[in-house]
Protein backbone atom coordinates (compact mmCIF):
# COMPACT_ATOMS: atom_id res chain seq x y z
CA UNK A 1 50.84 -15.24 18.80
CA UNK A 2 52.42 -12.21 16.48
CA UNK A 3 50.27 -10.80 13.63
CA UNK A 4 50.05 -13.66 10.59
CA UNK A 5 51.23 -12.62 7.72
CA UNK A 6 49.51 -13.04 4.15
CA UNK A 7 51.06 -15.23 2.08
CA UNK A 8 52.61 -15.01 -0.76
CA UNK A 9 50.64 -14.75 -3.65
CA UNK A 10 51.31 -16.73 -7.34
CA UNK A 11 53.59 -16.78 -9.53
CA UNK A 12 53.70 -15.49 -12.65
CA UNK A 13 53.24 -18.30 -14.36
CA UNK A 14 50.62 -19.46 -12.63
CA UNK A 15 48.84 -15.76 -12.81
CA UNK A 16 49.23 -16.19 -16.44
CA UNK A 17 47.30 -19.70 -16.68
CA UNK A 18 44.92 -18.52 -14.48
CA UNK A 19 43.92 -15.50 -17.30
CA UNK A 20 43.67 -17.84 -20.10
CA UNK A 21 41.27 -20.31 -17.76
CA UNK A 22 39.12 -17.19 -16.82
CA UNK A 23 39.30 -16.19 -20.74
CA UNK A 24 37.85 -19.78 -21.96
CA UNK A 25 35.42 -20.30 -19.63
CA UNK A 26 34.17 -16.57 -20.22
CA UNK A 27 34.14 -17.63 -23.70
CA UNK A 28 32.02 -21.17 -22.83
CA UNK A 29 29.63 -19.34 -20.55
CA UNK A 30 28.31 -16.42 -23.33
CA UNK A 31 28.14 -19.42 -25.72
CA UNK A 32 26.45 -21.06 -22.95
CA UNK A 33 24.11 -17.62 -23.47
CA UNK A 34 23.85 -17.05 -27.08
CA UNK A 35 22.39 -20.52 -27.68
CA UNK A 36 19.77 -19.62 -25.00
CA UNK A 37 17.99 -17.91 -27.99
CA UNK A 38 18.80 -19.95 -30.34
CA UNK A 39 15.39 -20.31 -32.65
CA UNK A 40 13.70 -17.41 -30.95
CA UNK A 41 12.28 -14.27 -32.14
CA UNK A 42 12.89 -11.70 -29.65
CA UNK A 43 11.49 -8.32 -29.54
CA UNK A 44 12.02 -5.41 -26.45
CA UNK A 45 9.49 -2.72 -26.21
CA UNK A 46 8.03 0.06 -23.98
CA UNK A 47 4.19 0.35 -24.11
CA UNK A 48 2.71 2.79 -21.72
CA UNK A 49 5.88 3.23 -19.44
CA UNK A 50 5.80 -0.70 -19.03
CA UNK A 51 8.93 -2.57 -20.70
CA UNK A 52 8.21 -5.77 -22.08
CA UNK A 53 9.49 -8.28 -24.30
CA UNK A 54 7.86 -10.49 -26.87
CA UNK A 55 9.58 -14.11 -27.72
CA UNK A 56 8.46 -16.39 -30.45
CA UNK A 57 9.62 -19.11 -31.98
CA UNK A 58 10.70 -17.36 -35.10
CA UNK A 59 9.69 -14.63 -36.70
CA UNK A 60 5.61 -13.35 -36.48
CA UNK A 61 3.50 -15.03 -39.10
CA UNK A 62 -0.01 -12.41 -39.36
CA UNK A 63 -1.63 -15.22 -41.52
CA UNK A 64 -1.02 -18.44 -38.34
CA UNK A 65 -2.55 -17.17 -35.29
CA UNK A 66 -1.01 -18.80 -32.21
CA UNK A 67 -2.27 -18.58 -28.17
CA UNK A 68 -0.51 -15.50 -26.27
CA UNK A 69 0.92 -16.26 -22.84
CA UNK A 70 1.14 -13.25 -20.56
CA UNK A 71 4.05 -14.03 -17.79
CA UNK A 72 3.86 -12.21 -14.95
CA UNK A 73 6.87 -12.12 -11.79
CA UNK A 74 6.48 -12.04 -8.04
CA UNK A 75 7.99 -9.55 -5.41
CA UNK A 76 11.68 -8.29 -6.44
CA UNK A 77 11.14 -10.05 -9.86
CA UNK A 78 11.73 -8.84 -13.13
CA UNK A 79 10.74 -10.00 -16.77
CA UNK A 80 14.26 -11.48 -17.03
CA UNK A 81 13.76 -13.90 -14.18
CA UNK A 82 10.50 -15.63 -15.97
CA UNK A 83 12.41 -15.56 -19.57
CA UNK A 84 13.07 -19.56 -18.97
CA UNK A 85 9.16 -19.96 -18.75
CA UNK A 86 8.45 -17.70 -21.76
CA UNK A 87 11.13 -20.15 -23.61
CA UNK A 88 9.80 -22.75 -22.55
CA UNK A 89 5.88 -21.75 -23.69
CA UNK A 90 7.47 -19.95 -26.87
CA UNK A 91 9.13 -23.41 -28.13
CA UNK A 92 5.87 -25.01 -27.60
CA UNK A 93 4.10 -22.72 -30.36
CA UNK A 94 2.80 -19.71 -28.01
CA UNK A 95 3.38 -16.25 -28.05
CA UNK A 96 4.89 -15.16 -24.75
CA UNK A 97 4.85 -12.06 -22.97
CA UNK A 98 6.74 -10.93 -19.67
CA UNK A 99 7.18 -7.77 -18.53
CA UNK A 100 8.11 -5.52 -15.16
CA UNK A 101 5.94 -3.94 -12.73
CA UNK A 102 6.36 -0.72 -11.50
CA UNK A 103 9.22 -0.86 -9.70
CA UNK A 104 10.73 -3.84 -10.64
CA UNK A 105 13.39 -4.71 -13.23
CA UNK A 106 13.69 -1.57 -15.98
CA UNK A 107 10.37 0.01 -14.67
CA UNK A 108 11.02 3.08 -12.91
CA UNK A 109 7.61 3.78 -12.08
CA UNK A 110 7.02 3.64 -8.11
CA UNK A 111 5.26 0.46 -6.70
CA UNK A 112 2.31 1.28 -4.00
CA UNK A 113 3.14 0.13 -0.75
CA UNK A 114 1.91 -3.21 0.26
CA UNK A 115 2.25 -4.34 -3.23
CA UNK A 116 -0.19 -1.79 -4.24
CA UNK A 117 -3.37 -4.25 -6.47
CA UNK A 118 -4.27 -0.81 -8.58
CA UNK A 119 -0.29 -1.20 -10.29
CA UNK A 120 -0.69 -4.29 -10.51
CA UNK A 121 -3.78 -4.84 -12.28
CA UNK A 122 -2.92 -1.71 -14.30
CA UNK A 123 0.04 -2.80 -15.59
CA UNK A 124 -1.22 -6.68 -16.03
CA UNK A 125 -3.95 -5.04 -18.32
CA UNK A 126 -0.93 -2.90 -20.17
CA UNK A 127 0.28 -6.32 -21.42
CA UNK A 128 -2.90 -8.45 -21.67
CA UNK A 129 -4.24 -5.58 -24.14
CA UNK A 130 -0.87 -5.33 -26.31
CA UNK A 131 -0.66 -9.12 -26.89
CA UNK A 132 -4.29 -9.59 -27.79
CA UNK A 133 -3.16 -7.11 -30.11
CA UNK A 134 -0.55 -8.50 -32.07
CA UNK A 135 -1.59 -9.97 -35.26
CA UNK A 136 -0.20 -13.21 -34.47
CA UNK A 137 -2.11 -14.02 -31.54
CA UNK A 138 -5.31 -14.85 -31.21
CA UNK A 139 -7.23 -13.64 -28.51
CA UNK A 140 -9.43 -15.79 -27.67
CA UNK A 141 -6.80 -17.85 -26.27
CA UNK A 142 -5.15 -15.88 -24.01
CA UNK A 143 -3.26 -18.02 -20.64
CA UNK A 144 -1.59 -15.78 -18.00
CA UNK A 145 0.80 -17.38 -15.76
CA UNK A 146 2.35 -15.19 -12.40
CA UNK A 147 4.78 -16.16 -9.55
CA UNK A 148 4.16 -15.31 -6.10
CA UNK A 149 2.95 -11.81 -6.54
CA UNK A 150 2.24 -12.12 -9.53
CA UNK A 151 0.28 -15.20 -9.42
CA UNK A 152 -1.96 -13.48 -7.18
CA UNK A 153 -2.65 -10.14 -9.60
CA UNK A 154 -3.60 -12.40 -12.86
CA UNK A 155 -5.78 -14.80 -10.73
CA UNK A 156 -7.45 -11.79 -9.54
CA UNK A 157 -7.49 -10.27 -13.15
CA UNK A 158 -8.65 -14.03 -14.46
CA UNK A 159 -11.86 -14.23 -12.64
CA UNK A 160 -12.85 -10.84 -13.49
CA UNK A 161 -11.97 -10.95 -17.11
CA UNK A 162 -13.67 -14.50 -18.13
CA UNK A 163 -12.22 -14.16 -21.99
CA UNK A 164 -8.81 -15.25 -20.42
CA UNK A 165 -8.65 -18.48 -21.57
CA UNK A 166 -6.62 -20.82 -18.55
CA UNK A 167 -4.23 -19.36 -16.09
CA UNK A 168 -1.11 -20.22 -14.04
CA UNK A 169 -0.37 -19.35 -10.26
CA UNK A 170 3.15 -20.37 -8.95
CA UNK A 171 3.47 -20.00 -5.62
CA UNK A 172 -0.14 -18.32 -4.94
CA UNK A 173 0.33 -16.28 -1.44
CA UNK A 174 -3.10 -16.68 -0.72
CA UNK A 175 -6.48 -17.32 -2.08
CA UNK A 176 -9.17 -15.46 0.01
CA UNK A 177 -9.79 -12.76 -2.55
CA UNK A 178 -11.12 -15.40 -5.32
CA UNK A 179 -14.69 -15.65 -6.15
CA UNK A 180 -16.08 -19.22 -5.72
CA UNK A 181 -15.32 -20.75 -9.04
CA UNK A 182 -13.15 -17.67 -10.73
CA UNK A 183 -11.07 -18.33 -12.83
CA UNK A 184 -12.34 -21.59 -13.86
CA UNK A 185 -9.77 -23.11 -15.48
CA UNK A 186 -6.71 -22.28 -12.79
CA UNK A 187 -3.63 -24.38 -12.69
CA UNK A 188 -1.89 -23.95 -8.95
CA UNK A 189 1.85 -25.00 -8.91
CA UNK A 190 3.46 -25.03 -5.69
CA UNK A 191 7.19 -25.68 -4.26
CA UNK A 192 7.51 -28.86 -2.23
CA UNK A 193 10.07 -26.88 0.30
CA UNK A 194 7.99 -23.78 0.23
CA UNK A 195 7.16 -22.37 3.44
CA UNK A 196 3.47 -24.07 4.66
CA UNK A 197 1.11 -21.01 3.58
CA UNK A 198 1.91 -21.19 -0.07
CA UNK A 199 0.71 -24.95 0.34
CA UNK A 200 -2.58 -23.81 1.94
CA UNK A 201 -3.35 -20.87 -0.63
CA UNK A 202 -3.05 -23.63 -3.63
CA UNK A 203 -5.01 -26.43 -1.54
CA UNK A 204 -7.83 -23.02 -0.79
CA UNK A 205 -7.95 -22.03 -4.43
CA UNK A 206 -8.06 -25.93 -5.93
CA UNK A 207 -11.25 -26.54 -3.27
CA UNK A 208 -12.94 -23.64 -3.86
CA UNK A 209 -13.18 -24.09 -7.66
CA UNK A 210 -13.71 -27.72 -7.49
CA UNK A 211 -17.10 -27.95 -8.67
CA UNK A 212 -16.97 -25.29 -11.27
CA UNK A 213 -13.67 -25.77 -13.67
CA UNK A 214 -10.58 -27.11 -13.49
CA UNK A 215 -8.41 -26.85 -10.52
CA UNK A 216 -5.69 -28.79 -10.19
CA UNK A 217 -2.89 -28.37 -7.65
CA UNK A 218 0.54 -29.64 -8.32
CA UNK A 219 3.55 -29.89 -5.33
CA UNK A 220 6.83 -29.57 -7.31
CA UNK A 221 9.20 -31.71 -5.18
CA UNK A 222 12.26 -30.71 -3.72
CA UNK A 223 12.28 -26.73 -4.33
CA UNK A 224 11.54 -23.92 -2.95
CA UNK A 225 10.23 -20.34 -3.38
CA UNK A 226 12.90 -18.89 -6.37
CA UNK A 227 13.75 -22.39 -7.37
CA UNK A 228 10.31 -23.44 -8.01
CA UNK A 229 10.50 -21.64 -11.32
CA UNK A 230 13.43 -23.25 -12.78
CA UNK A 231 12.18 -26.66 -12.16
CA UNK A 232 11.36 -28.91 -15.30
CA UNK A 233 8.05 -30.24 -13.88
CA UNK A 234 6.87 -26.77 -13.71
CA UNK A 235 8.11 -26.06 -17.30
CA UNK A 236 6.27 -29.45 -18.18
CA UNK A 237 2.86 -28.50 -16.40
CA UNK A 238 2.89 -24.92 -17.99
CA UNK A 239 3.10 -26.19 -21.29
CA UNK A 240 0.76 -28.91 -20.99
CA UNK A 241 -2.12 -25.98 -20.03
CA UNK A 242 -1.50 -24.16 -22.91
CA UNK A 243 -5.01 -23.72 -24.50
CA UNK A 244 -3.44 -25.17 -27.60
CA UNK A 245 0.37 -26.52 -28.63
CA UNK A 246 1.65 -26.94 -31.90
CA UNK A 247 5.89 -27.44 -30.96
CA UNK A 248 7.56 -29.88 -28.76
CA UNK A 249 10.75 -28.08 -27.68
CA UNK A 250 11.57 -29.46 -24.79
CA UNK A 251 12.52 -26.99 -21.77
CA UNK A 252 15.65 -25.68 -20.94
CA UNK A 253 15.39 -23.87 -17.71
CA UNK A 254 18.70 -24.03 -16.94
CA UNK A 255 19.95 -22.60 -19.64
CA UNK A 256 20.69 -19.16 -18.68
CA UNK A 257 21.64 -19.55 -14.57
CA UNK A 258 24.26 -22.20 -16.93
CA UNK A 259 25.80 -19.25 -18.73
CA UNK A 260 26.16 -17.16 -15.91
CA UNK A 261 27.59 -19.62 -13.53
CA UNK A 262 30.18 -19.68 -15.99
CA UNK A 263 30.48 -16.15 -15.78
CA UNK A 264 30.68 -16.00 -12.25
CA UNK A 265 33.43 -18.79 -12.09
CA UNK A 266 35.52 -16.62 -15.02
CA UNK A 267 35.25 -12.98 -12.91
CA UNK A 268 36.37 -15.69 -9.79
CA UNK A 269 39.32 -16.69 -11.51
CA UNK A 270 40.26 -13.81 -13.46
CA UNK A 271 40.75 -11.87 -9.80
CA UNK A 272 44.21 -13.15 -9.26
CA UNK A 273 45.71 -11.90 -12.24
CA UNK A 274 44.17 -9.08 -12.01
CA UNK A 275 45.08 -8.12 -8.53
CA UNK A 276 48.62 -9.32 -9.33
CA UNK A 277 49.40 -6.69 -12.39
CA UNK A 278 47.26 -4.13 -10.55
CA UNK A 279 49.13 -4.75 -6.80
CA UNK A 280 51.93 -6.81 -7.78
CA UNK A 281 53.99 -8.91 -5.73
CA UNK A 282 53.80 -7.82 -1.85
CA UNK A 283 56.36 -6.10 0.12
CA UNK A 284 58.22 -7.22 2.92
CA UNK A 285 56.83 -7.16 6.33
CA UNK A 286 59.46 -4.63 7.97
CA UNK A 287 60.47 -6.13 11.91
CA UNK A 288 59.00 -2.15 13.06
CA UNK A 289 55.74 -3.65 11.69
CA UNK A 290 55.68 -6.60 13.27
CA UNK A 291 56.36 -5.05 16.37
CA UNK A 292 53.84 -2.20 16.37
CA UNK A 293 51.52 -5.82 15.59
CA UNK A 294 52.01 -7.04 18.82
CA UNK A 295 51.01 -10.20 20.63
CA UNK A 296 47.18 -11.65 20.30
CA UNK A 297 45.64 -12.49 23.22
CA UNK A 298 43.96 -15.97 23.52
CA UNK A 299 40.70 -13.55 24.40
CA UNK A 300 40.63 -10.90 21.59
CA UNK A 301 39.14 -13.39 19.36
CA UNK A 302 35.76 -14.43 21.51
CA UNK A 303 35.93 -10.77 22.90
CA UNK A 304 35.45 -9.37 19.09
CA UNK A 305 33.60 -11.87 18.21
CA UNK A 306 30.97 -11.42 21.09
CA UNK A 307 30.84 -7.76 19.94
CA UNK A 308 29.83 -8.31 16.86
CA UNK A 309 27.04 -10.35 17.65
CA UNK A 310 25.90 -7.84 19.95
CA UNK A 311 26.24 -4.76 17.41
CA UNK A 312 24.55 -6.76 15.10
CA UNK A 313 21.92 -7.56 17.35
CA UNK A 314 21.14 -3.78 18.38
CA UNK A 315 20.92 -3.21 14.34
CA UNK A 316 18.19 -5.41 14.10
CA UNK A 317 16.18 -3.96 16.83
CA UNK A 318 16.95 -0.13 15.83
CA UNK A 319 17.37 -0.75 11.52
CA UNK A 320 13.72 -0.31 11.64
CA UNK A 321 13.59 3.34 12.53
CA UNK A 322 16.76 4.33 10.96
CA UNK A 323 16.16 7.27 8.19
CA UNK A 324 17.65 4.38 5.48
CA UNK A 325 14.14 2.66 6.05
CA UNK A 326 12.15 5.46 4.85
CA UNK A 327 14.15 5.03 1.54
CA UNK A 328 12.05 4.17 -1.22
CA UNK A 329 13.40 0.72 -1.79
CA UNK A 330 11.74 -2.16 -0.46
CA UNK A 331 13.55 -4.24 2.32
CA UNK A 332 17.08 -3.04 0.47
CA UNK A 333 16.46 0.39 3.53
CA UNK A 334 16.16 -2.36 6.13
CA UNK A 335 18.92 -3.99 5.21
CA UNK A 336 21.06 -1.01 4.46
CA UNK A 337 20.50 0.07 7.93
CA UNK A 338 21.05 -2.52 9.53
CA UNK A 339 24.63 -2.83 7.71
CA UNK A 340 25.59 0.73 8.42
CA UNK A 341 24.48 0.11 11.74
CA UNK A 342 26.28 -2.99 12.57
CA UNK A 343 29.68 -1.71 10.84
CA UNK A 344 29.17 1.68 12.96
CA UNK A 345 29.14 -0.23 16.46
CA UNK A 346 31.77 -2.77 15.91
CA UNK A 347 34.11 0.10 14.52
CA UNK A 348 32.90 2.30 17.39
CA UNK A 349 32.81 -0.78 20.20
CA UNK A 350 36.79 -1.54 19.44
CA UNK A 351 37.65 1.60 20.85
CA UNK A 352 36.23 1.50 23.89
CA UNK A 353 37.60 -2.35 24.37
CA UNK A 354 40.70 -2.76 27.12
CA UNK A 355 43.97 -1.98 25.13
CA UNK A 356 44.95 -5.77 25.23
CA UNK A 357 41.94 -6.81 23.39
CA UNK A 358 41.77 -4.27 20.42
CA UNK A 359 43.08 -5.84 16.89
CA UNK A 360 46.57 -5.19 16.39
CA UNK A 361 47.48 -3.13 13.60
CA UNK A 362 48.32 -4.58 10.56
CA UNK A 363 51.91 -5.88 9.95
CA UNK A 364 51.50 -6.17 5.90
CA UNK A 365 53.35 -3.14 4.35
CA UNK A 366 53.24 -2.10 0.91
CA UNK A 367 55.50 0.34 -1.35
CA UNK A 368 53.44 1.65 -3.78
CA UNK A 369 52.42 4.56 -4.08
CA UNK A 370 49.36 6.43 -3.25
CA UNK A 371 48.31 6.41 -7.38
CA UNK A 372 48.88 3.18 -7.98
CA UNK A 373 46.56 1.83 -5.16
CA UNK A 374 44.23 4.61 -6.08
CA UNK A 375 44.50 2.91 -9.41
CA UNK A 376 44.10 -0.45 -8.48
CA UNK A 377 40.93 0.29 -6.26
CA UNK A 378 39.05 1.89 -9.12
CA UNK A 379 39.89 -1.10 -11.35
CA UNK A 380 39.20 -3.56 -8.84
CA UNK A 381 35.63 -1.82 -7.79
CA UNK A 382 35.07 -2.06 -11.45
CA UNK A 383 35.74 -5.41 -11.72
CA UNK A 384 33.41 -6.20 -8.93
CA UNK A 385 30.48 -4.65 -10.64
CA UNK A 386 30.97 -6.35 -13.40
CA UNK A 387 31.95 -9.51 -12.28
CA UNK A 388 28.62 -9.11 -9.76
CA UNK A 389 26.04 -7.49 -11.90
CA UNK A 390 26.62 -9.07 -15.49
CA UNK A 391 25.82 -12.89 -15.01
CA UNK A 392 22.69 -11.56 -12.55
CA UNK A 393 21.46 -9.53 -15.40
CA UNK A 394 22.41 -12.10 -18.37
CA UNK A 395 21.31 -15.56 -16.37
CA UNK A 396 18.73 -14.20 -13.40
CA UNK A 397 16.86 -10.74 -12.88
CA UNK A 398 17.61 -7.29 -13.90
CA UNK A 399 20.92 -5.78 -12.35
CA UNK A 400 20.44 -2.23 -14.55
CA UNK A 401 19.95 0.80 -12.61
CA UNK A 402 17.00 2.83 -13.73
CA UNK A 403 15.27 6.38 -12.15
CA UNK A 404 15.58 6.11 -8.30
CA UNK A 405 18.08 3.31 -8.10
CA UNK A 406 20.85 5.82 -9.44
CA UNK A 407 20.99 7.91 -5.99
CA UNK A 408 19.86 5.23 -4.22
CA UNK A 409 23.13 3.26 -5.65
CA UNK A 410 25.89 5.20 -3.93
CA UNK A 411 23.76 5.77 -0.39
CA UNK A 412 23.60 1.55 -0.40
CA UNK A 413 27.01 0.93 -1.59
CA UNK A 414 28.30 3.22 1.26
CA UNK A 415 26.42 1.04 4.02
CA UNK A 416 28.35 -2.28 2.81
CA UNK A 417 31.23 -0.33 2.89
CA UNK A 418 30.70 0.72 6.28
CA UNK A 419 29.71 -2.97 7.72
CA UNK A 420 32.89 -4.32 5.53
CA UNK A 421 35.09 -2.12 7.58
CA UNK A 422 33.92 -3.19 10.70
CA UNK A 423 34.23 -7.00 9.45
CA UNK A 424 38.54 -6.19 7.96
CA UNK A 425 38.82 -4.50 11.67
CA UNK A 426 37.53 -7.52 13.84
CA UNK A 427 39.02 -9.92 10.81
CA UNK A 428 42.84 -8.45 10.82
CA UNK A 429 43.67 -10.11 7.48
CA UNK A 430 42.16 -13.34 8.92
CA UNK A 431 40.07 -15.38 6.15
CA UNK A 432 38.44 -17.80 8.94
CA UNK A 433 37.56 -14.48 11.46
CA UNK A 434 36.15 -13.09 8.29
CA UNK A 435 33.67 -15.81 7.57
CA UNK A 436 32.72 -16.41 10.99
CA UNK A 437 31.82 -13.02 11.58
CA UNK A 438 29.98 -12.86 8.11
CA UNK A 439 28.10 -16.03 8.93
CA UNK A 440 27.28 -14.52 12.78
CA UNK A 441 26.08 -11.92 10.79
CA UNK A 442 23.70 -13.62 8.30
CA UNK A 443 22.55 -15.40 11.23
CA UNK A 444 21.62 -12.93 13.07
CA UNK A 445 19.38 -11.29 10.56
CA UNK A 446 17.71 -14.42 9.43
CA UNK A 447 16.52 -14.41 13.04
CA UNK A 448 15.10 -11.42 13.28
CA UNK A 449 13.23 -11.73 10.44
CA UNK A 450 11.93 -14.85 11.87
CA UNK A 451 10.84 -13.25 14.97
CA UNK A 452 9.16 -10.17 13.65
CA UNK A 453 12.25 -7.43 13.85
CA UNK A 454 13.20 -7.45 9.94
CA UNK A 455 10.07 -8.02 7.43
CA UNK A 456 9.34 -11.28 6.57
CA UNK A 457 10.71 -10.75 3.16
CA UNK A 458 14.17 -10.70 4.04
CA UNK A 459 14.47 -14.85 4.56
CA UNK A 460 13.39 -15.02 0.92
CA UNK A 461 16.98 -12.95 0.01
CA UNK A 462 19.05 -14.36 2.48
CA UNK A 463 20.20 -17.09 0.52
CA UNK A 464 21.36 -14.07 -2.49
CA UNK A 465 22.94 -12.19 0.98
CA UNK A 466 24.87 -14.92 2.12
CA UNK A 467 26.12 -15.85 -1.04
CA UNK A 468 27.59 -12.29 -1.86
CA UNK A 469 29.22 -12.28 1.49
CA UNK A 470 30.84 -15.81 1.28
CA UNK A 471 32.21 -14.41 -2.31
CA UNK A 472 33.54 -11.63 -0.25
CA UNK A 473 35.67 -13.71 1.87
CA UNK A 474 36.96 -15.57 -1.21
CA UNK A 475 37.95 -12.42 -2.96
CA UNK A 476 39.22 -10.67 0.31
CA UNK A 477 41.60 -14.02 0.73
CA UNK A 478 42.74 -13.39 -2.44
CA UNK A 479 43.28 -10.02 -2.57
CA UNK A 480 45.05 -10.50 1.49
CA UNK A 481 47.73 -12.15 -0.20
CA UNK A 482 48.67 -8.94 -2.15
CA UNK A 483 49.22 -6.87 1.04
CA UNK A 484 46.71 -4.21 -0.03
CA UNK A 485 45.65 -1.36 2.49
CA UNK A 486 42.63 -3.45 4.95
CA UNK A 487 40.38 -0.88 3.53
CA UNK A 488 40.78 -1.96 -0.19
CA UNK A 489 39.10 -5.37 0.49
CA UNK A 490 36.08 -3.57 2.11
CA UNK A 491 35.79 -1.13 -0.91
CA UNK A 492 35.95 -4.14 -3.32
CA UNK A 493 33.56 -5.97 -1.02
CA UNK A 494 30.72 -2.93 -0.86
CA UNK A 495 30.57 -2.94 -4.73
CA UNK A 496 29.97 -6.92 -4.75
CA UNK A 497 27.44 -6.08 -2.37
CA UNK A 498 25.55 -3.36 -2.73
CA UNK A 499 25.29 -3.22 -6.25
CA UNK A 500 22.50 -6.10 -6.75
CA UNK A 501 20.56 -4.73 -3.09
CA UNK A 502 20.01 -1.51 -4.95
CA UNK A 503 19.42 -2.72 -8.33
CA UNK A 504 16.95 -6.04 -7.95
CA UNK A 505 14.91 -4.74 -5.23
CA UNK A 506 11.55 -3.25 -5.78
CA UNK A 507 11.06 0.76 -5.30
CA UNK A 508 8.73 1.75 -3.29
């Protein structure tokens, strides 16, 4: 079978329709956004190094005194995650506070290894100290609420500072460091589809403060570990421990990931016309080309295929001791490593495959010239930032490079680029080859994080990993049908990728 070539891409017309779509529902997603805040007071500040932002419903009143909710996120979290919950308590008639640990969304302080308690309970003191503060708020009623790693640094904070009123764990990792009976009152919200330990830390911490307080434990049904906080029973729950309520909006916590779906499907669309007045329409395939293509064995395919399970393989086993994992950013080395690693061998493995099995080279020719692609790559990389890093930062966590993440940025983006290569290579303009060897790919990591060769941490992002890949594949279809160089794809791709690795995971 000769080299398949793309095919042709739309028409002008149809490039033109596909604008104006992108255009309105760009339009209906920051609308979407906007009315987020509608009836809020929002105010950004830095206090101590520690970003933080206040939300109120309206504008602060000195002489009405309201209870001050201190929101605190879990591993790879930011403040801009938990904004639904502060919403949420905020319409209800509290003051809310969330704000980032070092390391984590706009902070560029340094998080401790082994999510260091000190920062933690440093920080967590920042913001308890500058809400009680506020003239609004009255401090004797004073709820925290944290999410996984979070919910275990303001339960630990809670039962050794009794003037917290009631407090909040989501997703509690464990509960072995609680005194018996501390905090007393303790709400413990847990994820139906969690993985089983979160269940046993919240069924630990509800029995051992039984007979002293309040303790109840509540299973959200039907999500899981990220999901859990988006859910309206948990929305429902929080608001119903606040140590006082005077406001009955009712949650929204969907409000936001809304917006920037919308966002994400307008950057999806708006690709094709973009790619067609950057590329334009494709050249001819010249007969030369096809014959320096050649014929495809009925082997090549398994043959690559079985190589690319086997360099990714090796990258779990050696990621571990590669220099990337001595970066300071949590898991994002590991994984960076293990990309450059895997795109490394199956570049490097092709050459040493018999002749007859090697990928052909490409057939697709283009006449432009070397400007205009240069032209249409930077555009396009562009593009894929923004398409990639705006409706994450708008709708889900912080996607803004601060301190360490700036040189850490180009080192990450140059490991998807390398592992992208390797996938256009075994691929050869083929959308199916390039989704089975992405999903080989995600499988293969997701299993050596369950057996012990990638930290545990990475099954919580695979989800967010195979997502960005699977949008790769769309976008590289697309872009296939423009015949643009095989590497342009892979550029295009690394941005998509690496951009929200180095930018929502913690530093370390």
């Amino acid at each position: 079978m000769s080299a398949v070539p793309p095919r042709h891409p739309p028409s002008t017309r149809i490039a033109v329709l596909l604008a104006v779509l992108a255009a309105v529902t760009a339009a209906l997603g920051t609308t979407v956004l906007v009315r987020a805040d509608a009836g809020l007071s929002v105010r950004q500040i830095t206090v101590d190094g520690v970003p933080m932002t206040e939300v109120r419903a309206g504008p602060p009143k000195p002489d009405v005194r309201r209870p001050g909710v201190v929101i605190a996120h879990g591993f790879a979290g930011s403040a801009r995650l938990m904004r639904p919950i502060a919403d949420t308590v905020a319409r209800r008639g509290a003051v809310a506070l969330v704000f980032d640990f070092a390391g984590h969304g706009g902070n560029p302080a340094r998080l401790g290894t082994d999510t260091s308690t000190p920062t933690l309970a440093a920080d967590l003191d920042i913001a308890v100290g500058h809400l009680r503060a506020q003239p609004d708020v009255d401090p004797t009623q004073i709820m925290l609420v944290g999410h996984s790693m979070g919910a275990g640094a303001v339960t630990r904070y809670a039962a050794g500072h009794p003037e917290i009123a009631r407090t909040v764990a989501i997703s509690l990792p464990e509960a072995g460091e609680l005194p018996p009976g501390r905090p007393t009152d303790l709400l413990l919200i847990v994820g139906g589809a969690e993985f089983p330990g979160f269940r046993r830390a919240a069924d630990d911490a509800a029995r051992r403060g039984a007979t002293v307080g309040r303790r109840p434990a509540v299973v959200v049904p039907g999500v899981e570990h990220i999901s859990v906080l988006f859910a309206p029973r948990t929305h429902e729950e929080i608001a119903r421990w606040l140590p006082s309520v005077d406001g009955d909006g009712p949650p929204s916590p969907f409000a936001r990931l809304t917006g920037a779906a919308l966002l994400v499907v307008a950057f999806a669309v708006g690709l094709v016309p973009l790619a067609a007045l950057l590329l334009g329409r494709r050249a001819a395939v010249t007969p030369a080309a096809r014959r320096r293509a050649g014929v495809e064995p009925s082997l090549r395919g398994p043959v690559l295929l079985g190589l690319v399970v086997l360099a990714s393989g090796l990258a779990t086993a050696v990621a571990a001791i590669l220099p990337t994992n001595r970066l300071p950013l949590a898991v994002g080395g590991y994984v960076s490593g293990f990309l450059l690693l895997t795109g490394l061998l199956t570049i490097g493995g092709q050459r040493w495959l018999p002749a007859g099995t090697r990928m052909p080279v490409d057939a697709q020719v283009g006449r432009r010239t070397p400007a205009r692609v240069a032209v249409a790559a930077v555009a396009l990389t562009a593009y894929a930032i923004l398409a990639v890093a705006l409706p994450i930062h708008l709708g889900l966590t912080s996607a803004r490079p601060v301190g360490a993440r700036w040189w850490l940025l180009p080192l990450v983006v140059g490991a998807c680029l390398l592992f992208l290569l390797g996938v256009e290579q075994v691929a050869a303009g083929r959308t199916w080859r390039r989704a089975l060897v992405v999903a080989v790919t995600v499988v293969v990591l997701s299993t050596a994080a369950v057996v012990g060769l990638a930290p545990g941490f990475v099954l919580l992002v695979v989800p967010l990993f195979a997502v960005l890949l699977g949008w790769h594949v769309g976008w590289a279809a697309v872009l296939r049908r423009y015949s643009p160089p095989r590497w342009l794809p892979a550029v295009v791709g690394a941005a998509l990728l690496g951009w929200p690795i180095a930018t929502t995971l913690p530093l370390t």
